[in-house]
N, C-alpha and C. Protein backbone atom coordinates (compact mmCIF):
# COMPACT_ATOMS: atom_id res chain seq x y z
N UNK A 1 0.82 -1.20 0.00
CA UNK A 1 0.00 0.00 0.00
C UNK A 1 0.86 1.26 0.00
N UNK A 2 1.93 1.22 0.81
CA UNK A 2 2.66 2.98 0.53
C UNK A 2 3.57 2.17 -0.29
N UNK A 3 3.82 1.61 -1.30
CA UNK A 3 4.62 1.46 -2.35
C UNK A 3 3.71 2.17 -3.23
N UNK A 4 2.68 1.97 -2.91
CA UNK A 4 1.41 2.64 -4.29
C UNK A 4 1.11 4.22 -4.52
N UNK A 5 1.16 4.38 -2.52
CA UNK A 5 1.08 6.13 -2.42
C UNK A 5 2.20 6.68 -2.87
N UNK A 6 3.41 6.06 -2.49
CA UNK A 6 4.76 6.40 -3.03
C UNK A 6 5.13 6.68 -4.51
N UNK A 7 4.51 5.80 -5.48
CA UNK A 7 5.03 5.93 -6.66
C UNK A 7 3.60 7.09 -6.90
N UNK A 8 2.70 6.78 -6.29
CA UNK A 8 1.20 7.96 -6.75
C UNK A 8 2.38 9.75 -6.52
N UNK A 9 2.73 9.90 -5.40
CA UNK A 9 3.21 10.75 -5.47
C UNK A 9 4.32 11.31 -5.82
N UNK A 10 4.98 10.53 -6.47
CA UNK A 10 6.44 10.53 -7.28
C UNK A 10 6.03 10.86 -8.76
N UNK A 11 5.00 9.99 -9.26
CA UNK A 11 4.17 10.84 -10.40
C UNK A 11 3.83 11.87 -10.00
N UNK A 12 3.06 11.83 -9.43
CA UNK A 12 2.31 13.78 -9.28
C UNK A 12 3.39 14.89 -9.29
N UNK A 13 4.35 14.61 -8.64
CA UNK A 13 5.69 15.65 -8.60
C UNK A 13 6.24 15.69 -10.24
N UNK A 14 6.51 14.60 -10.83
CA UNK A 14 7.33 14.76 -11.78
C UNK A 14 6.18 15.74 -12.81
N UNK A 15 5.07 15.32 -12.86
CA UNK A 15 4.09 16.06 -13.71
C UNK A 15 3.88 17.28 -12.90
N UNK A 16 4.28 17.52 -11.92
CA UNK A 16 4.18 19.25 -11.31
C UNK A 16 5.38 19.89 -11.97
N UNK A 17 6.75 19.27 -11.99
CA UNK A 17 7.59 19.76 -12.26
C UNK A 17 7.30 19.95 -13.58
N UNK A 18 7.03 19.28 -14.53
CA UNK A 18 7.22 19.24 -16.10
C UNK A 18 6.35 20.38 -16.46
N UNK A 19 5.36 20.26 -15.72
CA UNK A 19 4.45 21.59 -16.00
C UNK A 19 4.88 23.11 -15.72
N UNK A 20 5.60 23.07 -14.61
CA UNK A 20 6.58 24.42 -13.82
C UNK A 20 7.42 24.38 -15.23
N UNK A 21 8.27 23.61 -15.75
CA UNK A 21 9.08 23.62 -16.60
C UNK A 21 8.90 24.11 -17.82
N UNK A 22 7.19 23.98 -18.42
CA UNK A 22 6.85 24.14 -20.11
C UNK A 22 6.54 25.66 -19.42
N UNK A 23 6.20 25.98 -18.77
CA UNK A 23 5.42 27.55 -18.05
C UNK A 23 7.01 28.47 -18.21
N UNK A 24 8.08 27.95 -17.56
CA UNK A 24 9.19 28.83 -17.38
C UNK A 24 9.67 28.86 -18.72
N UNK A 25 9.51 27.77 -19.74
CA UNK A 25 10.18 27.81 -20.80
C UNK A 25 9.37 28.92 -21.98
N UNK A 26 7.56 28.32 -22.21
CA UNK A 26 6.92 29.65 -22.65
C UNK A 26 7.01 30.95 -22.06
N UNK A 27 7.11 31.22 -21.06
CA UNK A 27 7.53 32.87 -20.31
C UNK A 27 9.03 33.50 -21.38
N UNK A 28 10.07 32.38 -21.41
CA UNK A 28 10.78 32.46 -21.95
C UNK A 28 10.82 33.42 -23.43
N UNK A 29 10.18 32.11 -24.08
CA UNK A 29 9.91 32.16 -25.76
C UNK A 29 8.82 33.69 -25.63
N UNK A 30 7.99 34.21 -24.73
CA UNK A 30 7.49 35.07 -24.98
C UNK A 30 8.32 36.14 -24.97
N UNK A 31 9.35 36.24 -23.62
CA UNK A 31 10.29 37.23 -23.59
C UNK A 31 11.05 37.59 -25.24
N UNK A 32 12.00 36.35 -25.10
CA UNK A 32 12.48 36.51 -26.44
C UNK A 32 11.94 37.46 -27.67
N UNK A 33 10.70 36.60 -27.91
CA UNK A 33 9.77 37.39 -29.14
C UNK A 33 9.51 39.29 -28.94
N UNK A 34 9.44 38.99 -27.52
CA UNK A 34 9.00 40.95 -27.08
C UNK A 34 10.14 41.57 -27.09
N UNK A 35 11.28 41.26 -26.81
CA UNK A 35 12.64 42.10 -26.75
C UNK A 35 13.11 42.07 -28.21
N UNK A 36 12.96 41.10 -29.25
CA UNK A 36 13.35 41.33 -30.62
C UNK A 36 12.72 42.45 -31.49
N UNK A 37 11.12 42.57 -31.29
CA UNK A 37 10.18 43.61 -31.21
C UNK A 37 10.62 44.70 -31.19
N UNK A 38 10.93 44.84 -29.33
CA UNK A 38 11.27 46.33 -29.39
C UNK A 38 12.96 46.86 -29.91
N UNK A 39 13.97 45.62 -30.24
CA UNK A 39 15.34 46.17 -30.60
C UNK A 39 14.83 46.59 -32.44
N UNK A 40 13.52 45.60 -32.99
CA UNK A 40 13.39 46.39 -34.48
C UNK A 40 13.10 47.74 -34.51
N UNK A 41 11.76 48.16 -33.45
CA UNK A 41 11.15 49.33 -33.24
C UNK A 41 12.22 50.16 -33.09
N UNK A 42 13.07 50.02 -32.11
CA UNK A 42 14.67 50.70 -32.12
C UNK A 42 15.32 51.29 -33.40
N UNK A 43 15.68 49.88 -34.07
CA UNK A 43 16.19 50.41 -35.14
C UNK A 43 15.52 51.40 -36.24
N UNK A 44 14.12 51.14 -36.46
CA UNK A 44 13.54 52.15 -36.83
C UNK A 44 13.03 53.39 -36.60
């Protein structure tokens, strides 16, 4: 029985993390895209 809760919550973490992970990585890719934006607006 806690071999079962054990691996139940060893999943739940790894899928918390992976999710924390795609969130920090899109924040990312959004940054990126907005700072290229404003260095064109710059140049023009």
């Amino acid at each position: 029985m806690w071999v079962l809760l054990k691996d139940f919550l060893l999943v739940s973490m790894g899928m918390g993390i992976g999710v924390v992970l795609m969130c920090i990585l899109n924040v990312g890719k959004e940054a990126d895209c907005e700072m290229k934006q404003l260095k064109e607006s710059e140049d023009n």
